[in-house]
Protein backbone atom coordinates (compact mmCIF):
# COMPACT_ATOMS: atom_id res chain seq x y z
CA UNK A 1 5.27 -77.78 79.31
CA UNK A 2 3.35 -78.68 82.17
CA UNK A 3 3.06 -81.69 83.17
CA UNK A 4 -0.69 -83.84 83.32
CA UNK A 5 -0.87 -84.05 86.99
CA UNK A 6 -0.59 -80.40 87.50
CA UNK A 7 -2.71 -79.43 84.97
CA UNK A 8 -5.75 -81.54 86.40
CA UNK A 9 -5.19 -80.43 90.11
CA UNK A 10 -5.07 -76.80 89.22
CA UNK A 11 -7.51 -76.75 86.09
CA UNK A 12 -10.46 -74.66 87.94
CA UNK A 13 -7.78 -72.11 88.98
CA UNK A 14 -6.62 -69.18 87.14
CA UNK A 15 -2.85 -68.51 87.06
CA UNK A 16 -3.26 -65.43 85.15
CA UNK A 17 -4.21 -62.45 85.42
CA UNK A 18 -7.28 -62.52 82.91
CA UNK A 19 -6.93 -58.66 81.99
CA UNK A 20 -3.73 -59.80 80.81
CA UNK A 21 -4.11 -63.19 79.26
CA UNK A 22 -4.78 -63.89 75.70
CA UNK A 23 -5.81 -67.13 74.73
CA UNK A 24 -2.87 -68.98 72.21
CA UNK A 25 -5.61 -69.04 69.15
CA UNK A 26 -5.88 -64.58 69.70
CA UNK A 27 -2.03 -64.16 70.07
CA UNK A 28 -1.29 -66.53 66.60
CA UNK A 29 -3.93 -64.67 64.87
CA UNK A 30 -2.50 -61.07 66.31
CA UNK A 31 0.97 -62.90 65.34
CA UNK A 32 -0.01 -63.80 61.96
CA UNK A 33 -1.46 -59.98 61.48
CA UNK A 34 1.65 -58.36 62.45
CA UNK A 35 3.68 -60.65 60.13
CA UNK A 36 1.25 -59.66 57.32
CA UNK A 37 1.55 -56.27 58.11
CA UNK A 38 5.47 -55.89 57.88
CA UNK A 39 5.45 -58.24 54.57
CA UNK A 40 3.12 -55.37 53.33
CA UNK A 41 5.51 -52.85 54.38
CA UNK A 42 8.49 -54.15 53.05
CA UNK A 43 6.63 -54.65 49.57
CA UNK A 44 5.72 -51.28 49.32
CA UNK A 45 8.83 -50.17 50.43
CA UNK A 46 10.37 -52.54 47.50
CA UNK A 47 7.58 -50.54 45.25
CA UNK A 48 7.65 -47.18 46.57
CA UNK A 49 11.64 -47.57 45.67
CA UNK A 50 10.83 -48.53 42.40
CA UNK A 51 7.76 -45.20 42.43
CA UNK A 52 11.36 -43.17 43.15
CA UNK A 53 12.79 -44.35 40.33
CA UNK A 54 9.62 -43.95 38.04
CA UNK A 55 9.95 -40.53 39.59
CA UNK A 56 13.53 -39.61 38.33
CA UNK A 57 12.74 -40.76 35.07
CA UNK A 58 9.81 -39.09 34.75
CA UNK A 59 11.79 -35.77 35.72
CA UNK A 60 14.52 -36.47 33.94
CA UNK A 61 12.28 -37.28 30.64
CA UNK A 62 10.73 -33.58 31.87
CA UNK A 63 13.82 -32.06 31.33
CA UNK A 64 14.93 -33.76 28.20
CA UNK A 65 11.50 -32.56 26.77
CA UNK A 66 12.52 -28.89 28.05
CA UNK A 67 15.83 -28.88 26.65
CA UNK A 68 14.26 -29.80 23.55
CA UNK A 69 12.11 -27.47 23.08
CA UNK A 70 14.86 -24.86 23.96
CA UNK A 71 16.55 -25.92 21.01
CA UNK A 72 14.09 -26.17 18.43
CA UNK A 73 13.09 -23.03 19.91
CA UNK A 74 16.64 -21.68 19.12
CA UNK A 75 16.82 -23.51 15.82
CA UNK A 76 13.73 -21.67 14.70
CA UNK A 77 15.09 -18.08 16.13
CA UNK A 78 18.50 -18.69 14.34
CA UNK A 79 16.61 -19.84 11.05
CA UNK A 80 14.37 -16.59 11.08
CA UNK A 81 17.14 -14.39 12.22
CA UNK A 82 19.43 -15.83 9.07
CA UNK A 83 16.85 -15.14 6.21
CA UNK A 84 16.01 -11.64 7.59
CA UNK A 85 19.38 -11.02 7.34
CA UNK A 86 19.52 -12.34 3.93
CA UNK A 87 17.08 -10.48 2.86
CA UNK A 88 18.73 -7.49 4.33
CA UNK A 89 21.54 -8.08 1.26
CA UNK A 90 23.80 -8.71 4.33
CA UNK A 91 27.13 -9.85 3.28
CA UNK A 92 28.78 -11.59 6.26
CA UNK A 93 25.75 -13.08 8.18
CA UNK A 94 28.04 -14.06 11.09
CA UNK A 95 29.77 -10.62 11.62
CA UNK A 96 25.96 -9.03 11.70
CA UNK A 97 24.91 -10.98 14.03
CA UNK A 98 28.22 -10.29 16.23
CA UNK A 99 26.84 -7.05 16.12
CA UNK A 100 23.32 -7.25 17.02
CA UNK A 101 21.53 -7.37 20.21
CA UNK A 102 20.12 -10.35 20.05
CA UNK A 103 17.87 -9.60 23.58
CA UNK A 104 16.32 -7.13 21.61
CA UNK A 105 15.02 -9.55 18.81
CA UNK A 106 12.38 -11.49 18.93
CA UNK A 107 10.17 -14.55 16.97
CA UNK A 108 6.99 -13.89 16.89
CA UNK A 109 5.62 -16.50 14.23
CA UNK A 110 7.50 -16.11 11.26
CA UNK A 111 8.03 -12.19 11.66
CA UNK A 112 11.82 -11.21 13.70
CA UNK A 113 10.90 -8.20 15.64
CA UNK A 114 13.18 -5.45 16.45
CA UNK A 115 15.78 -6.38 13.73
CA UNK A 116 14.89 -3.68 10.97
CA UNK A 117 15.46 -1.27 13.58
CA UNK A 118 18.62 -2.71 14.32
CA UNK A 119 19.64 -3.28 10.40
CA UNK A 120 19.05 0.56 9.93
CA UNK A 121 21.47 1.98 12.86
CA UNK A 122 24.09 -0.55 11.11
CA UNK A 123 23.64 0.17 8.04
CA UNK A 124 24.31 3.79 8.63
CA UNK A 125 27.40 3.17 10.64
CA UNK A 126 28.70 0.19 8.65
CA UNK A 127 27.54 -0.20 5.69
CA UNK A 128 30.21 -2.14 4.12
CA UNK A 129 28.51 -4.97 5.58
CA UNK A 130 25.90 -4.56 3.21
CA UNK A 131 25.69 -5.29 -0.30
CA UNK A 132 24.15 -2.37 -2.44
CA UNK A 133 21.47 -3.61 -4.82
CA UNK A 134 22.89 -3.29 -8.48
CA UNK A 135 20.99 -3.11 -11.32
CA UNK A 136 21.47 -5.62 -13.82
CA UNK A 137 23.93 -4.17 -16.80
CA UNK A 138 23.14 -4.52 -20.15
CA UNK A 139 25.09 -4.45 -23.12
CA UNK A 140 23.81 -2.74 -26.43
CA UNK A 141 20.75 -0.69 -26.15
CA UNK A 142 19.73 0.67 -22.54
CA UNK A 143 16.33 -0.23 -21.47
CA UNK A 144 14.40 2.89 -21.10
CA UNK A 145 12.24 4.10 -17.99
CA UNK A 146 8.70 2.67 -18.90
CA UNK A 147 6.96 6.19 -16.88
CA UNK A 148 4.68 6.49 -19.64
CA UNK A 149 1.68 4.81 -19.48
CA UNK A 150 -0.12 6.07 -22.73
CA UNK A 151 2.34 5.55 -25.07
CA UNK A 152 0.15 7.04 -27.77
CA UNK A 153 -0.16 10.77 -27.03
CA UNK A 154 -3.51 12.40 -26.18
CA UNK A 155 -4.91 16.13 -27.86
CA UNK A 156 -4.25 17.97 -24.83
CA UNK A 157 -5.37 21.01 -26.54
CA UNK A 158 -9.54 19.60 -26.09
CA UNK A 159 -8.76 18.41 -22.47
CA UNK A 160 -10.19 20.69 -19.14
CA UNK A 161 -7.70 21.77 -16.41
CA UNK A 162 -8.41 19.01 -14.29
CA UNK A 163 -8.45 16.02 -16.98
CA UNK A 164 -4.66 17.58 -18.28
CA UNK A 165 -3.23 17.81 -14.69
CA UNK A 166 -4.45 14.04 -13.95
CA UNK A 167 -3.00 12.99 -17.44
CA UNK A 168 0.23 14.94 -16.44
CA UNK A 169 0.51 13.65 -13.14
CA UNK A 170 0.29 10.00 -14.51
CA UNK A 171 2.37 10.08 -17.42
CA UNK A 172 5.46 12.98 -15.94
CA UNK A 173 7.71 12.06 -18.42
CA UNK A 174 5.10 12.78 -21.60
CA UNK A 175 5.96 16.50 -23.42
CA UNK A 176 3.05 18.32 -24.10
């Protein structure tokens, strides 16, 4: 501090350069700014931190969704892929699929493209793997072929060409 005396002789005279100077009330304000300022910075550094790890979750979560859908996506595939092959009277669904390109097959809605082709070329070269439909057996009397559908035969003698060769051709089995 200066003292009284001093400041009274030398009040009319500038000590400072004036370009220079800033008057105590401008520097606290300035002061005050720059203290507000790097509070500011630090909270947003505090909440950009916690923007990070929003961030990583938000990936992560992104990921978890992918992976996800990869497997449901899979799920689905598999489920197809086992009731075509069902369907296919295939005995050992495991080994058949051993055996199968599975790049080749695709799920396209509910349909599994590329596997009849696939189910064919086995079939021929291993067809053990495949159970043969069987016709049921009966005991007794054996069904007969139900061809005929007239049961009741017709005059052929007052039929034309044409009439006899369309009632041939849908009952083969009738003697005329």
């Amino acid at each position: 501090q200066i003292p009284e005396e001093l400041q009274t002789k030398y009040k009319d005279v500038d000590l400072v350069d004036s370009k220079q100077y800033i008057t105590k009330d401008k520097f606290d304000a300035l002061d005050e700014q720059l203290k507000n300022a790097n509070t500011t910075i630090t909270d947003l550094k505090k909440s950009n931190k916690d923007n990070e790890e929003l961030q990583t979750k938000v990936t992560d979560y992104e990921t978890k969704v992918k992976d996800y859908e990869k497997k449901i996506q899979d799920m689905q595939f598999n489920y197809a892929l086992e009731g075509a092959l069902k369907g296919a009277n295939v005995r050992n669904t495991k080994a058949v699929k051993a055996l199968l390109n599975l790049e080749g097959i695709k799920l396209e809605g509910e349909n599994v493209l590329g596997l009849s082709e696939q189910i064919e070329a086995l079939k021929k070269s291993d067809s053990y793997l495949f159970a043969e439909e069987q016709k049921p057996k009966f005991s007794g009397v054996e069904p007969t072929d139900n061809s005929i559908k007239d049961p009741v035969p017709k005059d052929t003698s007052k039929m034309s060409y044409t009439e006899l060769c369309k009632y041939l051709e849908e009952n083969p089995n009738v003697q005329i």
